[in-house]
Structure formats: C-alpha cells, structure tokens
C-alpha atoms as a PDB file:
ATOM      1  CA  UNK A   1     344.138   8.229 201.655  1.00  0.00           C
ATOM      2  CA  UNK A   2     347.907   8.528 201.894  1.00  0.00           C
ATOM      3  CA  UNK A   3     349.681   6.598 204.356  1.00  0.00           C
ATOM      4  CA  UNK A   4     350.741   8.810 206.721  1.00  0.00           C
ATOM      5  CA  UNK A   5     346.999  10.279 207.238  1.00  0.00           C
ATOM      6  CA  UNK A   6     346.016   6.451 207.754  1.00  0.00           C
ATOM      7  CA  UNK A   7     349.009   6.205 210.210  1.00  0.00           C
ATOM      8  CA  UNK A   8     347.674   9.197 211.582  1.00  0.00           C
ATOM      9  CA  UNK A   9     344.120   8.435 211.770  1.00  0.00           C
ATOM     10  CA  UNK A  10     345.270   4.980 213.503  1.00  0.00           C
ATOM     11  CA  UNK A  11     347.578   6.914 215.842  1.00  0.00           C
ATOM     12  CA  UNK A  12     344.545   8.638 216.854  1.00  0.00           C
ATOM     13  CA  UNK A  13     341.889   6.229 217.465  1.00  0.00           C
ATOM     14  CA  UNK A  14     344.374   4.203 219.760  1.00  0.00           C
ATOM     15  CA  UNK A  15     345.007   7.984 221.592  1.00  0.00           C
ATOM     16  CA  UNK A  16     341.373   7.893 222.092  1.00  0.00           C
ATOM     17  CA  UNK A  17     340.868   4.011 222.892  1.00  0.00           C
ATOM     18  CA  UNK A  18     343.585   4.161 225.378  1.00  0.00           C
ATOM     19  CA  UNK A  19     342.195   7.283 227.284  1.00  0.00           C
ATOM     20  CA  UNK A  20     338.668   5.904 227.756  1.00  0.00           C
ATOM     21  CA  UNK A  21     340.276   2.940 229.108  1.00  0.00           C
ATOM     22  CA  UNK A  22     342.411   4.819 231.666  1.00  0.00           C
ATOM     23  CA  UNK A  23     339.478   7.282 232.578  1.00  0.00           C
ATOM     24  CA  UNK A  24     336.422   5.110 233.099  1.00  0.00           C
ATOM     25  CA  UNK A  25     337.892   1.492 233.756  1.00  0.00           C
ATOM     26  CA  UNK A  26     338.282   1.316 237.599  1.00  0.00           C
ATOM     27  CA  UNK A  27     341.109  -1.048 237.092  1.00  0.00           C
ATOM     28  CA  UNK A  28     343.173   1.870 235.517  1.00  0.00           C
ATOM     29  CA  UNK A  29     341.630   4.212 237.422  1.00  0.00           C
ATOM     30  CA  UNK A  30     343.599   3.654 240.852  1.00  0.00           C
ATOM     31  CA  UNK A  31     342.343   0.284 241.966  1.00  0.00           C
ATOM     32  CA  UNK A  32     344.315  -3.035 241.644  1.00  0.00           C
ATOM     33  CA  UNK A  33     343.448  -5.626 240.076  1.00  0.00           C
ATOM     34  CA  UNK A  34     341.612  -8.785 241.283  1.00  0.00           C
ATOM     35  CA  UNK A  35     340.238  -6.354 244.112  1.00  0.00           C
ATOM     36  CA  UNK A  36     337.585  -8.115 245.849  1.00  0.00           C
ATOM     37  CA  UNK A  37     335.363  -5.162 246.437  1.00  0.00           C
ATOM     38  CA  UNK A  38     335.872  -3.945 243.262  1.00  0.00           C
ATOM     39  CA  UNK A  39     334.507  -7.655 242.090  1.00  0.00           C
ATOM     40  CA  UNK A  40     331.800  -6.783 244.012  1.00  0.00           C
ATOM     41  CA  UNK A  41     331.058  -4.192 243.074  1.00  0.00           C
ATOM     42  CA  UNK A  42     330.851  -5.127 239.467  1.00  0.00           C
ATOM     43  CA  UNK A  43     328.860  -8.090 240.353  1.00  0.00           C
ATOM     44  CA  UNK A  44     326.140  -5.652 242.026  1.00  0.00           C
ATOM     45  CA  UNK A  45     326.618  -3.495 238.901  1.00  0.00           C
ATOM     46  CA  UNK A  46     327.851  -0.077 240.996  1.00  0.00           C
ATOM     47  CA  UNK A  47     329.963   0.414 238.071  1.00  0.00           C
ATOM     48  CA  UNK A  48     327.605   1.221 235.927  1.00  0.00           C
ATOM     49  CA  UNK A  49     326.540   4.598 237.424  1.00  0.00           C
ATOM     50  CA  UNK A  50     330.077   4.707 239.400  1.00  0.00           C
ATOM     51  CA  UNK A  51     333.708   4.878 239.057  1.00  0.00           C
ATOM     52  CA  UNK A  52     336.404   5.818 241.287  1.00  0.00           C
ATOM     53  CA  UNK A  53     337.803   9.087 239.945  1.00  0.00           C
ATOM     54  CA  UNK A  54     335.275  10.316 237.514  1.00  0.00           C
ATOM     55  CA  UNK A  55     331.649  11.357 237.918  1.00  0.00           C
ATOM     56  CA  UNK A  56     329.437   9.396 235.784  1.00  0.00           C
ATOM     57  CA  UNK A  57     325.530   8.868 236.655  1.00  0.00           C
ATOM     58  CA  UNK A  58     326.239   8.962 239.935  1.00  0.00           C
ATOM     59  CA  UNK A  59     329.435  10.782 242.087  1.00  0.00           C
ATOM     60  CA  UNK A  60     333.430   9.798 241.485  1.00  0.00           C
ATOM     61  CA  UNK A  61     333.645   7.542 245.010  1.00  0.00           C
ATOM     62  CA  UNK A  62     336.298   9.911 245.887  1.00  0.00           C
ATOM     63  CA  UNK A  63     334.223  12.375 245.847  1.00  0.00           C
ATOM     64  CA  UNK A  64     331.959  10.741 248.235  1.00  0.00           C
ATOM     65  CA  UNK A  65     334.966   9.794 250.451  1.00  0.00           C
ATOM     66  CA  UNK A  66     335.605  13.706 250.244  1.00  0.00           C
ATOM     67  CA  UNK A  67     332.246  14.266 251.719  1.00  0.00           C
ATOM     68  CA  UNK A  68     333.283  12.410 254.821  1.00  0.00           C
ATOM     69  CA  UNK A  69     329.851  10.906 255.667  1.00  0.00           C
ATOM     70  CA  UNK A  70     330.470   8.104 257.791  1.00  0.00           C
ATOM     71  CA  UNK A  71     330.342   4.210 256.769  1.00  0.00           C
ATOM     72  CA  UNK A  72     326.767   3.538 259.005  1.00  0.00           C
ATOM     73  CA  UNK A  73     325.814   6.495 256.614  1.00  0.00           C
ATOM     74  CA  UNK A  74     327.247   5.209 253.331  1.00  0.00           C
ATOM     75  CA  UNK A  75     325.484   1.154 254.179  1.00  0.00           C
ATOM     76  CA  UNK A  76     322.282   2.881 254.737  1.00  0.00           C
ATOM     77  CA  UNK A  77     322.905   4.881 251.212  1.00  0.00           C
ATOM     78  CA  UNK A  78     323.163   1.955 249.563  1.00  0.00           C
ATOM     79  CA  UNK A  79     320.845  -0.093 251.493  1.00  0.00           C
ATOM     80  CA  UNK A  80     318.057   2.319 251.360  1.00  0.00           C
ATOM     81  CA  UNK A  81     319.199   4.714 248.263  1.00  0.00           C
ATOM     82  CA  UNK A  82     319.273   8.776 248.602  1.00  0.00           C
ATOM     83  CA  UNK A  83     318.071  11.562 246.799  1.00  0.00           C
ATOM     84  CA  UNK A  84     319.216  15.200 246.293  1.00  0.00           C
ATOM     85  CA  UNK A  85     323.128  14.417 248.128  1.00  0.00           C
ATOM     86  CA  UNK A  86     324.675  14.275 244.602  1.00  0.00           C
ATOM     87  CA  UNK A  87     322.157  16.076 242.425  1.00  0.00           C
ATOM     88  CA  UNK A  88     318.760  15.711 241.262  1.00  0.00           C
ATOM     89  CA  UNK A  89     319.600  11.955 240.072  1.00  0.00           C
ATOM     90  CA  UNK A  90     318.290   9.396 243.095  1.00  0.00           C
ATOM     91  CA  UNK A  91     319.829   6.251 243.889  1.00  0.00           C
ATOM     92  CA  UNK A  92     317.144   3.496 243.855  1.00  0.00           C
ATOM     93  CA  UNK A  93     318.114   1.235 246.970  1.00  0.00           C
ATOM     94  CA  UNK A  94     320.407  -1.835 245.973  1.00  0.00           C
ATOM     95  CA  UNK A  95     320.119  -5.628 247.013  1.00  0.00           C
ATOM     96  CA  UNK A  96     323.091  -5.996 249.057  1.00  0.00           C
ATOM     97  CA  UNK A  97     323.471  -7.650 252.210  1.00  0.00           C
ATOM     98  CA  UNK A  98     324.318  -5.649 254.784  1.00  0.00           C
ATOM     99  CA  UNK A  99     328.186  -7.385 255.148  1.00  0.00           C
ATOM    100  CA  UNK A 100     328.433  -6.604 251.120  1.00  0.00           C
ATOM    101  CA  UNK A 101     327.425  -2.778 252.042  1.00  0.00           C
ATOM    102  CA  UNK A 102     329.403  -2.610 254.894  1.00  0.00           C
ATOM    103  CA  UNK A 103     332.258  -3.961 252.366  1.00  0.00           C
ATOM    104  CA  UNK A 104     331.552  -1.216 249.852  1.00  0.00           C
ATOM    105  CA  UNK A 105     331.002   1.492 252.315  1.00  0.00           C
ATOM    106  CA  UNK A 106     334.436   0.715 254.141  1.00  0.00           C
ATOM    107  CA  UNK A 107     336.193   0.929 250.356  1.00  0.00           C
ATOM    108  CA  UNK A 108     334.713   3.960 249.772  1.00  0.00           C
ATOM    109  CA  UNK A 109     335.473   5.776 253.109  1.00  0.00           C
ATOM    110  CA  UNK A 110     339.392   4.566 252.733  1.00  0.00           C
ATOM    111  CA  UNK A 111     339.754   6.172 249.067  1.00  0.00           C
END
C-alpha cells in the first residue's frame, strides 16, 4: 500500500470517527458539558435508546420537545413508560424518582 492511500485510508477513518462522535455523543450534540441532567441521565442509562438530536431506539428529545406534551405528561412517560407515541417500540417504565423525572422532563421540554 503506497503512502498516500494509507494517508488516505487514515484521513478517512478519523472523517468517520469524528462524525459518530459529533452525531451520537450528547456532549457534541448541543449539550454542555458537566450538565447535571445529562449526568443523569447517563446514570439512568436514557442514553442508550436516546440522544438529543438524533433518533436512535427511541425519539431525538427534540423531537419530543417538538411534540409539546407537557412536563406532568413527559414524568408520567417516564415514570410509567408509553407505547405507540413514537412508533411501535414501547418504553418499559424507568426507576426514577419522581424529582429525577421531573428533572428530565423539564430538560426535555426546554430543548
């Protein structure tokens, strides 16, 4: 392999590293860092059917901001799950408090 195509093929890879970063990390995807509810919501592992901008498992939470449901609706969303608002994929109810869904639905409501 000649140098350039390994320059190339390097070039590349980092194109693609760097773009999955910026699309699925919330961090780069419009949140700042050391965001508390974002910390939550890691810790209560929302991030791993949901990110900010892009639709993953579940909807982009700007999408669900878009929606407009109130937060009383959001907490009991993720208090109690839903099925059939975003698709035939349900959300199984999480184990939040109801401060840490109030948290999470008031982030999500403000995107």
């Amino acid at each position: 392999m000649s140098k350039f195509r390994k320059l190339e093929y390097i070039l590349l890879v980092s194109i693609f590293a760097l773009t999955y970063i910026f699309w699925f990390y919330p961090t780069f995807a419009g949140v700042t860092p050391n965001n508390p509810v974002m910390d939550l919501a890691q810790k209560k592992s929302c991030l791993a059917c949901h990110n900010v901008n892009v639709k993953m498992v579940g909807p982009a939470w700007k999408d669900v901001a878009k929606k407009g449901e109130s937060v009383e609706v959001l907490v009991k969303s993720i208090k109690e799950g839903s099925m059939g608002k975003w698709g035939q994929i349900p959300m199984p109810p999480q184990s939040v408090t109801d401060a840490e869904a109030k948290m999470l639905a008031e982030f999500i409501r403000g995107l």
